[in-house]
PDB file of N, CA and C in Angstrom:
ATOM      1  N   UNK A   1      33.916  73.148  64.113  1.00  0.00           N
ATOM      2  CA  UNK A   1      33.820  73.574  62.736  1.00  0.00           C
ATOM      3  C   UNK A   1      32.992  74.854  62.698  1.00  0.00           C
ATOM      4  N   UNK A   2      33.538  75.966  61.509  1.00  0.00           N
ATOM      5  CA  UNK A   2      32.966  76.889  61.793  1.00  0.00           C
ATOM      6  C   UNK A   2      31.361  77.136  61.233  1.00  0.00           C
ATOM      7  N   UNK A   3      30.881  76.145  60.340  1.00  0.00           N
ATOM      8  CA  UNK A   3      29.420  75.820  59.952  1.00  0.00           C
ATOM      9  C   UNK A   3      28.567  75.031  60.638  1.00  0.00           C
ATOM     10  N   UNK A   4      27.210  75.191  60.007  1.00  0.00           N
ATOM     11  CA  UNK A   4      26.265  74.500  60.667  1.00  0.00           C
ATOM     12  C   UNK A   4      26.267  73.446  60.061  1.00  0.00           C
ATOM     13  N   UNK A   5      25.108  72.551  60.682  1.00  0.00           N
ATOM     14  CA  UNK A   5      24.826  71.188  60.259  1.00  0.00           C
ATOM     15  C   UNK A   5      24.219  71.332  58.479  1.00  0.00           C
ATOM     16  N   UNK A   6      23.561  72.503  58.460  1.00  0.00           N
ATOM     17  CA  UNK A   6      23.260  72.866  57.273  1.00  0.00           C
ATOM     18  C   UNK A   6      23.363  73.491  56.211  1.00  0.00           C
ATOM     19  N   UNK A   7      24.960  73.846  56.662  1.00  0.00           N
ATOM     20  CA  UNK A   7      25.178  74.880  55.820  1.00  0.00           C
ATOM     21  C   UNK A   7      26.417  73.940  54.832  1.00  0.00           C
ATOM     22  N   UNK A   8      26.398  72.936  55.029  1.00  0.00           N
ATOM     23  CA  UNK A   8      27.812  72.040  54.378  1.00  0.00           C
ATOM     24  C   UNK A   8      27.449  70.997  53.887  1.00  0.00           C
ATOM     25  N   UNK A   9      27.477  70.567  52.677  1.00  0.00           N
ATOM     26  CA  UNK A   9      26.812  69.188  52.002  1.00  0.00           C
ATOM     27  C   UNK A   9      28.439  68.999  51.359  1.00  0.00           C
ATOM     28  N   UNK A  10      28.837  67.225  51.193  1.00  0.00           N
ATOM     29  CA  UNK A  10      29.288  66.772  50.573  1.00  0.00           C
ATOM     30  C   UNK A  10      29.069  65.410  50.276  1.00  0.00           C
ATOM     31  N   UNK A  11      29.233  65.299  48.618  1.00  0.00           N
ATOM     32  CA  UNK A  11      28.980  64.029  48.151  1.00  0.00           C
ATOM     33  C   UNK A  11      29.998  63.393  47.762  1.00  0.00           C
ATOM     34  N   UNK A  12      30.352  61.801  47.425  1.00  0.00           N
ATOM     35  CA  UNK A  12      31.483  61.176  47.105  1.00  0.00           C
ATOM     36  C   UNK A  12      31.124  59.812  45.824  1.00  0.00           C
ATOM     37  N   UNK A  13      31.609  60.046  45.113  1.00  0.00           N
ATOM     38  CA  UNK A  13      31.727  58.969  43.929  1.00  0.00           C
ATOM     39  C   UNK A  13      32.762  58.222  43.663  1.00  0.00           C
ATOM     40  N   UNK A  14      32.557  57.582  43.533  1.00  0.00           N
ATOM     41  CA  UNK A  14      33.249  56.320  42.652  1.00  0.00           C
ATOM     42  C   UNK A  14      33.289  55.602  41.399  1.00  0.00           C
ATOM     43  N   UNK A  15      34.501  55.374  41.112  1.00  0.00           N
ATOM     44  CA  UNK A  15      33.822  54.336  39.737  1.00  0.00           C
ATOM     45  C   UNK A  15      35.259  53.767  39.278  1.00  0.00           C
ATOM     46  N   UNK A  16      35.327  52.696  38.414  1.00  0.00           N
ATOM     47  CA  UNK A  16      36.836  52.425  37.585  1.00  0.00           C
ATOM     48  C   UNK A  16      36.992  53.398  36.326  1.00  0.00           C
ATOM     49  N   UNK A  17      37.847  54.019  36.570  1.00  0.00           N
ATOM     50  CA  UNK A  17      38.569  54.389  35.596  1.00  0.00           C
ATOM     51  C   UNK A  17      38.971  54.215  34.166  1.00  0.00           C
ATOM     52  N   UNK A  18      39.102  55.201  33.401  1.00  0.00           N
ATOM     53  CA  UNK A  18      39.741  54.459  32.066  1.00  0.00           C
ATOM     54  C   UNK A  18      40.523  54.158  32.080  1.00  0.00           C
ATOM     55  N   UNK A  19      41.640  53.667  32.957  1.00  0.00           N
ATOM     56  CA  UNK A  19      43.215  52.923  33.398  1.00  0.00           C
ATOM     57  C   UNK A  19      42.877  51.397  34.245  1.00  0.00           C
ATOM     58  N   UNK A  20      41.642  51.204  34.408  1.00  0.00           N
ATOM     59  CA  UNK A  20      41.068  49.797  34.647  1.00  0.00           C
ATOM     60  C   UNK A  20      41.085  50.037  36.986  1.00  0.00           C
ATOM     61  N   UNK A  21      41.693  51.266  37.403  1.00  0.00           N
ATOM     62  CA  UNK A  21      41.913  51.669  38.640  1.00  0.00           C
ATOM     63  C   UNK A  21      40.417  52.352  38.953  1.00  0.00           C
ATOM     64  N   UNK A  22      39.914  51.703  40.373  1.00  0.00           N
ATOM     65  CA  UNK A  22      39.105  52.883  41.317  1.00  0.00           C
ATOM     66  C   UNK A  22      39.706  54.346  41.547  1.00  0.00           C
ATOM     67  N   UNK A  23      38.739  55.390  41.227  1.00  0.00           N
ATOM     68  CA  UNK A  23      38.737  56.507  41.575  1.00  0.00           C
ATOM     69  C   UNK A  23      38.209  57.012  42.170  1.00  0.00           C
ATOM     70  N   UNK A  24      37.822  57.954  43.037  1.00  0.00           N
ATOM     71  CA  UNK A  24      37.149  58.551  43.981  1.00  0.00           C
ATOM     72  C   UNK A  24      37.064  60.247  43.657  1.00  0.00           C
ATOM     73  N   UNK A  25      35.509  60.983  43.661  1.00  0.00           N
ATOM     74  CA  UNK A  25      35.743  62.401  43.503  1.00  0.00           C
ATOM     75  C   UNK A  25      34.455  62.812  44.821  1.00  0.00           C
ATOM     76  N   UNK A  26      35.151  64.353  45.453  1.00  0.00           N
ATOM     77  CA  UNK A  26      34.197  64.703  46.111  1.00  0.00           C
ATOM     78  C   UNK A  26      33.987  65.733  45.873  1.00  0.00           C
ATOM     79  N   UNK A  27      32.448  66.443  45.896  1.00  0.00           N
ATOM     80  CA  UNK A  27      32.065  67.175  45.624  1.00  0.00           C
ATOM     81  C   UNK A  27      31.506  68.157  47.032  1.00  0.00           C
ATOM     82  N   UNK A  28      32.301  69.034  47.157  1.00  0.00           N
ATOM     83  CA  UNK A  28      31.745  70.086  48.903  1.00  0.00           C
ATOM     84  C   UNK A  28      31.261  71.179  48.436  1.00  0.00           C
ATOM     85  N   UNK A  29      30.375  71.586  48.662  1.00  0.00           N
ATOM     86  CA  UNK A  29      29.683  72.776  48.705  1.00  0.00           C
ATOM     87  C   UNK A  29      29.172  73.184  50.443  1.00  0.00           C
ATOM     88  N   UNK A  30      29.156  74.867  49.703  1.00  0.00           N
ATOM     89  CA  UNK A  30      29.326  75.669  51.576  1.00  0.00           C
ATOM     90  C   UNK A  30      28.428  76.591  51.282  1.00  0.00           C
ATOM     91  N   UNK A  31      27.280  76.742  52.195  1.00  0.00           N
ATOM     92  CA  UNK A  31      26.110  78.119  51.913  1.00  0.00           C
ATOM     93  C   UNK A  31      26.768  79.454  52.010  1.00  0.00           C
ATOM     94  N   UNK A  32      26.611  79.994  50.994  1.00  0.00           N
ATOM     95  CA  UNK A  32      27.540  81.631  50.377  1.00  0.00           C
ATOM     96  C   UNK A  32      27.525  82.463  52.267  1.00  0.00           C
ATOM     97  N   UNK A  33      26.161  81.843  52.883  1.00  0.00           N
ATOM     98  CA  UNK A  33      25.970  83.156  54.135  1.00  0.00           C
ATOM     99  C   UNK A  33      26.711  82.433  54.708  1.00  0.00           C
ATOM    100  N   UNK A  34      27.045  81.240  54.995  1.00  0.00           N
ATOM    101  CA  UNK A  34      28.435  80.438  56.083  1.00  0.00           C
ATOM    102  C   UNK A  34      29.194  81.253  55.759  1.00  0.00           C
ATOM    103  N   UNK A  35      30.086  81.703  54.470  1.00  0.00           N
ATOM    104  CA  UNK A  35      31.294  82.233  54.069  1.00  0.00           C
ATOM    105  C   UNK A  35      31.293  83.180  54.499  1.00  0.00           C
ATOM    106  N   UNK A  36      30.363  84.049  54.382  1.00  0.00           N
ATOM    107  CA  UNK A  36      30.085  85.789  54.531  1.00  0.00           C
ATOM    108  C   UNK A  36      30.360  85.671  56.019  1.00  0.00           C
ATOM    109  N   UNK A  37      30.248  84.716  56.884  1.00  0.00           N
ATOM    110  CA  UNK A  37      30.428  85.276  58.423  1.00  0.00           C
ATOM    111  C   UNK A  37      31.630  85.022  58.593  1.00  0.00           C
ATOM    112  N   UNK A  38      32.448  84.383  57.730  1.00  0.00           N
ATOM    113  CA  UNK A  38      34.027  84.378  57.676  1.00  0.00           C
ATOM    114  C   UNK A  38      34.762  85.379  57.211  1.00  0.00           C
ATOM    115  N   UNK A  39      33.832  86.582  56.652  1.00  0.00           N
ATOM    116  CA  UNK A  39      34.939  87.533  55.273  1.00  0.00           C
ATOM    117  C   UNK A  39      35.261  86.944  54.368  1.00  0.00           C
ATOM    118  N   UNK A  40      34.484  85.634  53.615  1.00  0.00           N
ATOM    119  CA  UNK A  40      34.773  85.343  52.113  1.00  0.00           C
ATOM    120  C   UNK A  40      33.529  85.609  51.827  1.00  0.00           C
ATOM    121  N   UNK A  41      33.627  86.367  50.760  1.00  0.00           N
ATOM    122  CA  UNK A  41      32.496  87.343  49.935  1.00  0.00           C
ATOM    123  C   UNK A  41      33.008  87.747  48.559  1.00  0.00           C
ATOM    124  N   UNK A  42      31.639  87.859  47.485  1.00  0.00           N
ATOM    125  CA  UNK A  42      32.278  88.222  46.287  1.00  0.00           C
ATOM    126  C   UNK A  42      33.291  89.646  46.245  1.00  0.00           C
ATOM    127  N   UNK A  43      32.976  90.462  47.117  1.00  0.00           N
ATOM    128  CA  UNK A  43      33.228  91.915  46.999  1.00  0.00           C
ATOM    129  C   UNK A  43      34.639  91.972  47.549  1.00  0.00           C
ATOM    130  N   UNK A  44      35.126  91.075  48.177  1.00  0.00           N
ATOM    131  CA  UNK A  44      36.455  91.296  48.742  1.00  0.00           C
ATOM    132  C   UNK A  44      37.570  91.263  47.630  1.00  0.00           C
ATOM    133  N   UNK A  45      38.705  91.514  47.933  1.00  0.00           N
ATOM    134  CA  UNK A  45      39.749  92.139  47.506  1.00  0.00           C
ATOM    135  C   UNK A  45      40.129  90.656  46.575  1.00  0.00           C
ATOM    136  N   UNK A  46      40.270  89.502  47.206  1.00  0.00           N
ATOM    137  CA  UNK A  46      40.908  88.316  47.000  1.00  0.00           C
ATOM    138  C   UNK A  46      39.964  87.280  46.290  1.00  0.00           C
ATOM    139  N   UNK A  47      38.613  87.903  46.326  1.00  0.00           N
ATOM    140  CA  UNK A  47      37.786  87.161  45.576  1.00  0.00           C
ATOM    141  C   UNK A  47      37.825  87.306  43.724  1.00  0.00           C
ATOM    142  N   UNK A  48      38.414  88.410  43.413  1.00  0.00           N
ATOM    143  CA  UNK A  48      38.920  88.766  41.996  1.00  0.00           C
ATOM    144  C   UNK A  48      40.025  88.371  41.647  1.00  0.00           C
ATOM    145  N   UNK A  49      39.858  87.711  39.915  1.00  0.00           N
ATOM    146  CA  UNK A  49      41.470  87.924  39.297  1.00  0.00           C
ATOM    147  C   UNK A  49      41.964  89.072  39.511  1.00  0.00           C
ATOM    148  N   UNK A  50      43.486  89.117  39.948  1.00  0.00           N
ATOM    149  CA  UNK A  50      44.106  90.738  39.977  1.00  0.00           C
ATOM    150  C   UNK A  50      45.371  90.343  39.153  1.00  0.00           C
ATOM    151  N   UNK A  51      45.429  89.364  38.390  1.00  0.00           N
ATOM    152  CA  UNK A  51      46.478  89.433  37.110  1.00  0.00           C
ATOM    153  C   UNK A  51      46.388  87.948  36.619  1.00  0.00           C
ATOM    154  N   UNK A  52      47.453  87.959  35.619  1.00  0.00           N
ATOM    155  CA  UNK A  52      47.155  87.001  34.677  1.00  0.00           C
ATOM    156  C   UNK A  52      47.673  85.385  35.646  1.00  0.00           C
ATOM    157  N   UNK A  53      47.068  84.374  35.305  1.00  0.00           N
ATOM    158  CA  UNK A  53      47.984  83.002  35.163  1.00  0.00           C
ATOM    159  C   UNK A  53      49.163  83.138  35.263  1.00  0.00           C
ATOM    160  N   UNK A  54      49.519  82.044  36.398  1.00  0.00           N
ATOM    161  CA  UNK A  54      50.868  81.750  35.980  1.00  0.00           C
ATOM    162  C   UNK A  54      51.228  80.580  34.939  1.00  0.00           C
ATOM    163  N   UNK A  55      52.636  80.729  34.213  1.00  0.00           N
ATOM    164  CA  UNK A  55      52.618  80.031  32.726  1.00  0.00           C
ATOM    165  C   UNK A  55      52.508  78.427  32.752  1.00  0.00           C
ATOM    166  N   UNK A  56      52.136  78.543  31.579  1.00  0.00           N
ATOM    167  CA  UNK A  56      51.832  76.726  32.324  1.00  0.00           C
ATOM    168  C   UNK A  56      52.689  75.758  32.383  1.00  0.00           C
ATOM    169  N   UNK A  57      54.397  76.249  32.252  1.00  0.00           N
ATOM    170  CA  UNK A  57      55.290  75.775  33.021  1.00  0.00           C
ATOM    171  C   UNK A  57      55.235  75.146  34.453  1.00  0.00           C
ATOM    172  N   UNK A  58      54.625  76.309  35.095  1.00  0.00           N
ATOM    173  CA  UNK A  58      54.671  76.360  36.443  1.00  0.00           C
ATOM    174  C   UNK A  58      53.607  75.415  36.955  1.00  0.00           C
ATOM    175  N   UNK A  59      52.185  75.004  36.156  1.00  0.00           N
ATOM    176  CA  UNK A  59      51.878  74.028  36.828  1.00  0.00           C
ATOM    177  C   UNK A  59      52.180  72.730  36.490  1.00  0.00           C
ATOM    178  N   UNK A  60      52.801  73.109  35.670  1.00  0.00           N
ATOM    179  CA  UNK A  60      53.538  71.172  34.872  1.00  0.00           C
ATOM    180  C   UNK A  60      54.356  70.967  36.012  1.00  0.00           C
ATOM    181  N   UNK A  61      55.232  72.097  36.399  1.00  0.00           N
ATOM    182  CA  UNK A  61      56.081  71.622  37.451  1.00  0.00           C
ATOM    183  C   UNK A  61      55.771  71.235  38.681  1.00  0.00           C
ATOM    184  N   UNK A  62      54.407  71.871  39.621  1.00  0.00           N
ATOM    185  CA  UNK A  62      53.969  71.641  40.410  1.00  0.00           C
ATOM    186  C   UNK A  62      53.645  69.965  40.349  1.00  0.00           C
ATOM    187  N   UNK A  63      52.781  69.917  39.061  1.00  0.00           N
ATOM    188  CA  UNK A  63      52.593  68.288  39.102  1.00  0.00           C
ATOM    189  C   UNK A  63      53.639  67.308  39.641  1.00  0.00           C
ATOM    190  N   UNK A  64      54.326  67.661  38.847  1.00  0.00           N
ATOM    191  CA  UNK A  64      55.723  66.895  38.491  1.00  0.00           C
ATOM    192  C   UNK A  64      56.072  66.372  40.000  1.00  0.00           C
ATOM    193  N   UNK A  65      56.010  67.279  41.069  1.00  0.00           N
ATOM    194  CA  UNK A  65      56.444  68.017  41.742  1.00  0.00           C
ATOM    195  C   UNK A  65      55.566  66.787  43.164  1.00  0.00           C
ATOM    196  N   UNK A  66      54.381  67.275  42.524  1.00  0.00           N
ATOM    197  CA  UNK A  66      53.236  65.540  43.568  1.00  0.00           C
ATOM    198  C   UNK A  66      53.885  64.491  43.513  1.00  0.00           C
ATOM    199  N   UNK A  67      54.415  64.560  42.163  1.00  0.00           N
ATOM    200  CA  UNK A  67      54.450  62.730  42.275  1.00  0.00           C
ATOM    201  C   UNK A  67      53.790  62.172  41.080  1.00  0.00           C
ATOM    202  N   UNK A  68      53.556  60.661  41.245  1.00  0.00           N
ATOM    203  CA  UNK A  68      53.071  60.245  40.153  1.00  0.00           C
ATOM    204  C   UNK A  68      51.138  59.913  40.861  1.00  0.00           C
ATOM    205  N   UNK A  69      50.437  60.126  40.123  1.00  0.00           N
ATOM    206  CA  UNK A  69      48.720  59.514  40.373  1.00  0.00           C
ATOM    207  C   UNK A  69      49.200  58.115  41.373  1.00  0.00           C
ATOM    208  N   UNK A  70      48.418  57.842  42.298  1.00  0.00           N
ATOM    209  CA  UNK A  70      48.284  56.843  43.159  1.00  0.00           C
ATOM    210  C   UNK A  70      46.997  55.891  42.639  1.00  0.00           C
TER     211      UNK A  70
END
């Protein structure tokens, strides 16, 4: 892995749902200087919006597209 032992925290939750189902969320965070020795940085090209959203057709369809929630 390309980080240190300290440069990567993640946490994980649980709980039931308002559908009466277990859910699970994780939360990863990465120290900004880990990134920077990769070339992800605010200043780069790809770190900016460079146009609008796509319509929100397109992510209804993507959904659609997963499947149904497990």
């Amino acid at each position: 892995m390309p980080f240190g032992q300290n440069e990567v925290r993640w946490d994980h939750a649980c709980g039931i749902g308002p559908d009466g189902h277990w859910h699970g969320w994780f939360d990863v965070q990465v120290d900004g200087a880990a990134l920077r020795r990769l070339g992800l940085h605010p200043t780069q090209p790809t770190a900016a919006v460079d146009g609008p959203s796509p319509p929100a057709w397109w992510h209804a369809a993507a959904e659609r597209a997963a499947g149904p929630p497990r």
